[in-house]
N, C-alpha and C. Protein backbone atom coordinates (compact mmCIF):
# COMPACT_ATOMS: atom_id res chain seq x y z
N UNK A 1 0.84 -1.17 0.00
CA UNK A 1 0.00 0.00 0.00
C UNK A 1 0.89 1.24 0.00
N UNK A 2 0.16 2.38 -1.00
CA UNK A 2 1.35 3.72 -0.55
C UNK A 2 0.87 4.44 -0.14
N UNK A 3 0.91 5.59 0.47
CA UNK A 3 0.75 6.76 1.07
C UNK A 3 1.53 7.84 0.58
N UNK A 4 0.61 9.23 -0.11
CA UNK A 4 1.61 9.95 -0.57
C UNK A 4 1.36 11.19 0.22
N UNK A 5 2.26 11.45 0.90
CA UNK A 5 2.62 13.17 1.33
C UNK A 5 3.19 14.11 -0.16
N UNK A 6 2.14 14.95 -0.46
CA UNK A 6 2.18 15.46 -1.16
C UNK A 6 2.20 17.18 -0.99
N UNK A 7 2.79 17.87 -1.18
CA UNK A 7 3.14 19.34 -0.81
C UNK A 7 4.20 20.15 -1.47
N UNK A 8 3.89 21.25 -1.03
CA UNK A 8 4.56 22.53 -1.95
C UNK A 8 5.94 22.42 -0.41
N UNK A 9 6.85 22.41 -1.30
CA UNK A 9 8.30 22.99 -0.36
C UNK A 9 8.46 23.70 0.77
N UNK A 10 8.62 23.37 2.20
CA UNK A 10 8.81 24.39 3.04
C UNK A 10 7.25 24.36 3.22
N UNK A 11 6.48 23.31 3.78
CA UNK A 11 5.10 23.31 4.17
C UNK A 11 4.72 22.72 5.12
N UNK A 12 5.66 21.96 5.54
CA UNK A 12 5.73 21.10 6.98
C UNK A 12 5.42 19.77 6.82
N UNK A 13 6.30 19.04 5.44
CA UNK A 13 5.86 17.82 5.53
C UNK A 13 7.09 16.93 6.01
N UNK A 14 8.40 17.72 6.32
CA UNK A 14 9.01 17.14 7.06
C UNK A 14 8.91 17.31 8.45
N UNK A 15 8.20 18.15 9.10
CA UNK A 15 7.57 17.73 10.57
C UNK A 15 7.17 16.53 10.48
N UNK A 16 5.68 16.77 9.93
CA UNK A 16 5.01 15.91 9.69
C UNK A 16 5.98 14.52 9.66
N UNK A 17 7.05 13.70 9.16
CA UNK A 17 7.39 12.99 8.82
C UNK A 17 8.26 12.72 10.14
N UNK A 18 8.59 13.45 10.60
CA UNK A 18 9.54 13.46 12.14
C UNK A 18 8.38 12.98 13.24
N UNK A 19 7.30 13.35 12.86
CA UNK A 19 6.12 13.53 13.85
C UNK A 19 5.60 11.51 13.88
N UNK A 20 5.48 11.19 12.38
CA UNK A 20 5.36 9.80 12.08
C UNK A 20 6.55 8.69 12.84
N UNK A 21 7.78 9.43 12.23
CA UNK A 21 8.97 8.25 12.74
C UNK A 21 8.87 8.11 14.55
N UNK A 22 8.83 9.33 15.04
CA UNK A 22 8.97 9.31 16.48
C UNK A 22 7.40 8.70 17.30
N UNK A 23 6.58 8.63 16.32
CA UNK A 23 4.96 8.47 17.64
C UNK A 23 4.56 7.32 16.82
N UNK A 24 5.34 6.82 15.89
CA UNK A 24 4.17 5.58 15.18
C UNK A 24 5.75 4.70 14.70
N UNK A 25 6.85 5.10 15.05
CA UNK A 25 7.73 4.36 14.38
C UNK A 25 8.02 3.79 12.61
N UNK A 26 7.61 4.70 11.85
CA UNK A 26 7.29 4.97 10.43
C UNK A 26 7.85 5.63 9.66
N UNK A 27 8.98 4.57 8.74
CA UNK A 27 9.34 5.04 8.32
C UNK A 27 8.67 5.97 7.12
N UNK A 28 9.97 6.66 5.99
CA UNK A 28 9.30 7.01 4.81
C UNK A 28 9.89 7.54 4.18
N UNK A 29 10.09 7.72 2.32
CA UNK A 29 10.68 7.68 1.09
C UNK A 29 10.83 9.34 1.05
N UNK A 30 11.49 9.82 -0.17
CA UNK A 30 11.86 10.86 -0.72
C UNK A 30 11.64 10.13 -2.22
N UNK A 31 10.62 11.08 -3.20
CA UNK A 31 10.73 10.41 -4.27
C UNK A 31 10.22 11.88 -5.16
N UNK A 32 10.52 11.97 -6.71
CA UNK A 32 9.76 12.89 -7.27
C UNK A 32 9.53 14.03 -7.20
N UNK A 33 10.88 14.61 -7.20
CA UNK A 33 11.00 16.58 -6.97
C UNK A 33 11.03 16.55 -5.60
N UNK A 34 11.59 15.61 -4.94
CA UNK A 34 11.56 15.63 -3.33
C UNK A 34 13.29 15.33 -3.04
N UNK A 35 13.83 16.58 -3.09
CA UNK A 35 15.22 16.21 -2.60
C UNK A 35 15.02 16.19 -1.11
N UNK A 36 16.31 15.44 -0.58
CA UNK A 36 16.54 15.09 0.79
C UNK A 36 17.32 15.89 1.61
N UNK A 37 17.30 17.26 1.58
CA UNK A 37 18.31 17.82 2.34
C UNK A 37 18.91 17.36 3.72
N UNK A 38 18.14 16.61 4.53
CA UNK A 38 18.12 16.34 5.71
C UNK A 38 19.12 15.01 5.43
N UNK A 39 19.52 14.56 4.51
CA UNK A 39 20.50 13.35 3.79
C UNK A 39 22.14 14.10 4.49
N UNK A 40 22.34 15.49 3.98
CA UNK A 40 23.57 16.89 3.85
C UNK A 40 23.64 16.85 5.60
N UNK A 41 22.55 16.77 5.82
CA UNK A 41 22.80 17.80 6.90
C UNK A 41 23.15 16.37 8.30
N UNK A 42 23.14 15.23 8.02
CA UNK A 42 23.17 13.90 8.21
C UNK A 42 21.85 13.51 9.50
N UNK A 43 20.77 14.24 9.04
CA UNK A 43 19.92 14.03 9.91
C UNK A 43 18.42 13.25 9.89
N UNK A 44 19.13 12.08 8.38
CA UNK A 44 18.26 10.82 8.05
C UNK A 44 17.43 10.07 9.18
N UNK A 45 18.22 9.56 10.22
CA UNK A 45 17.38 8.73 11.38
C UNK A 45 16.31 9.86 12.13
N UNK A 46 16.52 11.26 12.18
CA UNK A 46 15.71 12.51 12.69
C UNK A 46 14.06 11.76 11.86
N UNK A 47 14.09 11.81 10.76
CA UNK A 47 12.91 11.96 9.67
C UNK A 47 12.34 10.47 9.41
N UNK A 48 13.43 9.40 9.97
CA UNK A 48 12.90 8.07 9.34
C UNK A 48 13.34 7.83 8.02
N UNK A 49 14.04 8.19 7.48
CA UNK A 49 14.20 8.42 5.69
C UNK A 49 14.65 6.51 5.45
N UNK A 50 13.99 6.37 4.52
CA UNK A 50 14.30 4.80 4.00
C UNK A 50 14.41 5.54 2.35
N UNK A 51 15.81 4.49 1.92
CA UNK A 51 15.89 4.62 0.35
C UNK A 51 14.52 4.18 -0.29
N UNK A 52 15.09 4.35 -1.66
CA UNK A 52 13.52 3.65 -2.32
C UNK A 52 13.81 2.43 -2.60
N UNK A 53 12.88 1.45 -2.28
CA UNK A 53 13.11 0.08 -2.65
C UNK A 53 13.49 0.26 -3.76
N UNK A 54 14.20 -1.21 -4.14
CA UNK A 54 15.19 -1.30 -5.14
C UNK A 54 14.64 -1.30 -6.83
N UNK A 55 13.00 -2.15 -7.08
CA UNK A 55 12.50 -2.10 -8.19
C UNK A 55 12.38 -0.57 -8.62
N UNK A 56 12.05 0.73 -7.44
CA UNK A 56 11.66 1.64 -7.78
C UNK A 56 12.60 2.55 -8.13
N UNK A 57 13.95 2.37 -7.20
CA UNK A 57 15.08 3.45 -7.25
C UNK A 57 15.51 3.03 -8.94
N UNK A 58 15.86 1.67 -9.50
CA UNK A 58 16.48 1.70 -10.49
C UNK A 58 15.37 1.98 -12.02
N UNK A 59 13.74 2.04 -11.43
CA UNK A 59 13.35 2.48 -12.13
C UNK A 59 13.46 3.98 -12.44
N UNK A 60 13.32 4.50 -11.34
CA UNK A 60 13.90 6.21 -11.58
C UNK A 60 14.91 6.38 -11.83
N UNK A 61 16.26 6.10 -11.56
CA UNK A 61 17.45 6.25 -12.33
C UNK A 61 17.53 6.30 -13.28
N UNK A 62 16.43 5.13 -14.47
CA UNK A 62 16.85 4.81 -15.92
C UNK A 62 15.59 5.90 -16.26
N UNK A 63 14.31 6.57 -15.95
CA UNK A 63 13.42 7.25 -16.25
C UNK A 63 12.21 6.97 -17.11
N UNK A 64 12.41 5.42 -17.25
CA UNK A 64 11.53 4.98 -17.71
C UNK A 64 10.34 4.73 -17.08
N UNK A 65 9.22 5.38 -17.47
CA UNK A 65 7.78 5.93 -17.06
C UNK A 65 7.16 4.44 -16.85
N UNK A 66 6.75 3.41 -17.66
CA UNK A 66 6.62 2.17 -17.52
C UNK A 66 6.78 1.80 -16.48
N UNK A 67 8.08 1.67 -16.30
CA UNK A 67 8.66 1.14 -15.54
C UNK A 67 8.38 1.82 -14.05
N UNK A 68 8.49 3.10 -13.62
CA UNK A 68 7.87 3.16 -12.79
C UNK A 68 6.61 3.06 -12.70
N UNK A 69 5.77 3.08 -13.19
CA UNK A 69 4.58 2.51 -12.96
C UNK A 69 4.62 1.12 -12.20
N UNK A 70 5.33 0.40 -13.17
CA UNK A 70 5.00 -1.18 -12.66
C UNK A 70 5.28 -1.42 -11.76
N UNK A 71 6.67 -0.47 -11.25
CA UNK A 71 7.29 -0.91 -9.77
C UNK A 71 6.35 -0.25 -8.78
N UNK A 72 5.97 0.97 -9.18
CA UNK A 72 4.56 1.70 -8.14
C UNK A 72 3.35 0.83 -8.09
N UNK A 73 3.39 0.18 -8.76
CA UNK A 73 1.77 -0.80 -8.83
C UNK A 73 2.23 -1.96 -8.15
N UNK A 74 3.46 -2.57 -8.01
CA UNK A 74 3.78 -3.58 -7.54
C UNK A 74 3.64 -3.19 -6.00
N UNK A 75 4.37 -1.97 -5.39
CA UNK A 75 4.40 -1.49 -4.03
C UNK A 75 2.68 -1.11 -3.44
N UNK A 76 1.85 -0.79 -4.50
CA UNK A 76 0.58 -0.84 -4.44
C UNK A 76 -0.20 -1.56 -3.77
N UNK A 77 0.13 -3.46 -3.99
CA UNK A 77 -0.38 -4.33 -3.67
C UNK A 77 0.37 -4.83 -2.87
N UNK A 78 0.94 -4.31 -2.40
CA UNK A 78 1.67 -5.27 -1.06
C UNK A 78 1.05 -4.59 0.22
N UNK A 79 1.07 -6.13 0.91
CA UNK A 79 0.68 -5.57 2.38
C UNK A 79 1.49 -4.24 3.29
N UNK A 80 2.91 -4.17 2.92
CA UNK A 80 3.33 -3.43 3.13
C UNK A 80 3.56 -2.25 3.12
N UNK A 81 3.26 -0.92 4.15
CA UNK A 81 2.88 0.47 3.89
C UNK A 81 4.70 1.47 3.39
N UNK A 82 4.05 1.55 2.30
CA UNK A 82 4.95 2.59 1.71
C UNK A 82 4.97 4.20 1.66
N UNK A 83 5.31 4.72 2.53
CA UNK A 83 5.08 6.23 2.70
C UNK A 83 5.99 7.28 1.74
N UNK A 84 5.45 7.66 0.64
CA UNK A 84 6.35 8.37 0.20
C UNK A 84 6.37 9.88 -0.18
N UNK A 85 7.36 11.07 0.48
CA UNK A 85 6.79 12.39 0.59
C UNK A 85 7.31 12.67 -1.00
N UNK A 86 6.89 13.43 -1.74
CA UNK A 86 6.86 14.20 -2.86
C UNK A 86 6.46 15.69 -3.18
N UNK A 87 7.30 16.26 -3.74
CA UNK A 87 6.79 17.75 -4.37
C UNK A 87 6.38 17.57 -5.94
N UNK A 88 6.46 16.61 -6.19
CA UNK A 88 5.93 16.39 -7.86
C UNK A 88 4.30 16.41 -8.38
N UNK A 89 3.44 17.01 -8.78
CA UNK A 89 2.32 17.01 -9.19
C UNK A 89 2.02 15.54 -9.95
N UNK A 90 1.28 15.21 -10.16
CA UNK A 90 0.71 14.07 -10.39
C UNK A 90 0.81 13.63 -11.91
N UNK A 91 0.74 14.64 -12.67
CA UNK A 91 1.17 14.73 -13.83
C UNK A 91 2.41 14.40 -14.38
N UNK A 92 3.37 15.24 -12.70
CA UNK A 92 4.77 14.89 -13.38
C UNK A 92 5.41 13.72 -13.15
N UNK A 93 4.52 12.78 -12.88
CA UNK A 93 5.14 11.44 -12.12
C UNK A 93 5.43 10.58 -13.28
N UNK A 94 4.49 10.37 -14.45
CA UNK A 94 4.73 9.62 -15.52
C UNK A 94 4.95 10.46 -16.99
């Protein structure tokens, strides 16, 4: 299953995401016009930050739209909750 935090820059969805890791133990992604500053500043375990699973990271690397799809549809159906914050409009995903 995914969950998308979706927001304009500088809106509080990395509270929000600090707020998840610390009261629910939850982690969650950076994907899609969502750089990680908090990566620089080495304050990953602060936010919970998990890479992107592996079908998805090497689908975004190569940029093939397909392809992320399939790997997003695959993370779709799994029991497993995938939280992923984004600044990308919906449009710009494929």
């Amino acid at each position: 299953m995914i969950l998308w935090i979706t927001s304009y820059g500088r809106s509080g969805n990395t509270f929000f995401r600090v707020v998840l890791h610390h009261l629910y133990n939850v982690n969650t992604f950076a994907a899609f016009n969502a750089s990680e500053v908090l990566l620089n500043a080495g304050a990953d375990r602060l936010v919970g930050y998990k890479e992107l699973p592996p079908p998805l990271q090497a689908a975004v690397k190569v940029g093939n739209a397909s392809q992320i799809k399939r790997a997003l549809d695959e993370l779709e159906t799994s029991p497993e909750l995938f939280i992923f914050k984004t600044h990308a409009w919906a449009t710009d995903l494929f």
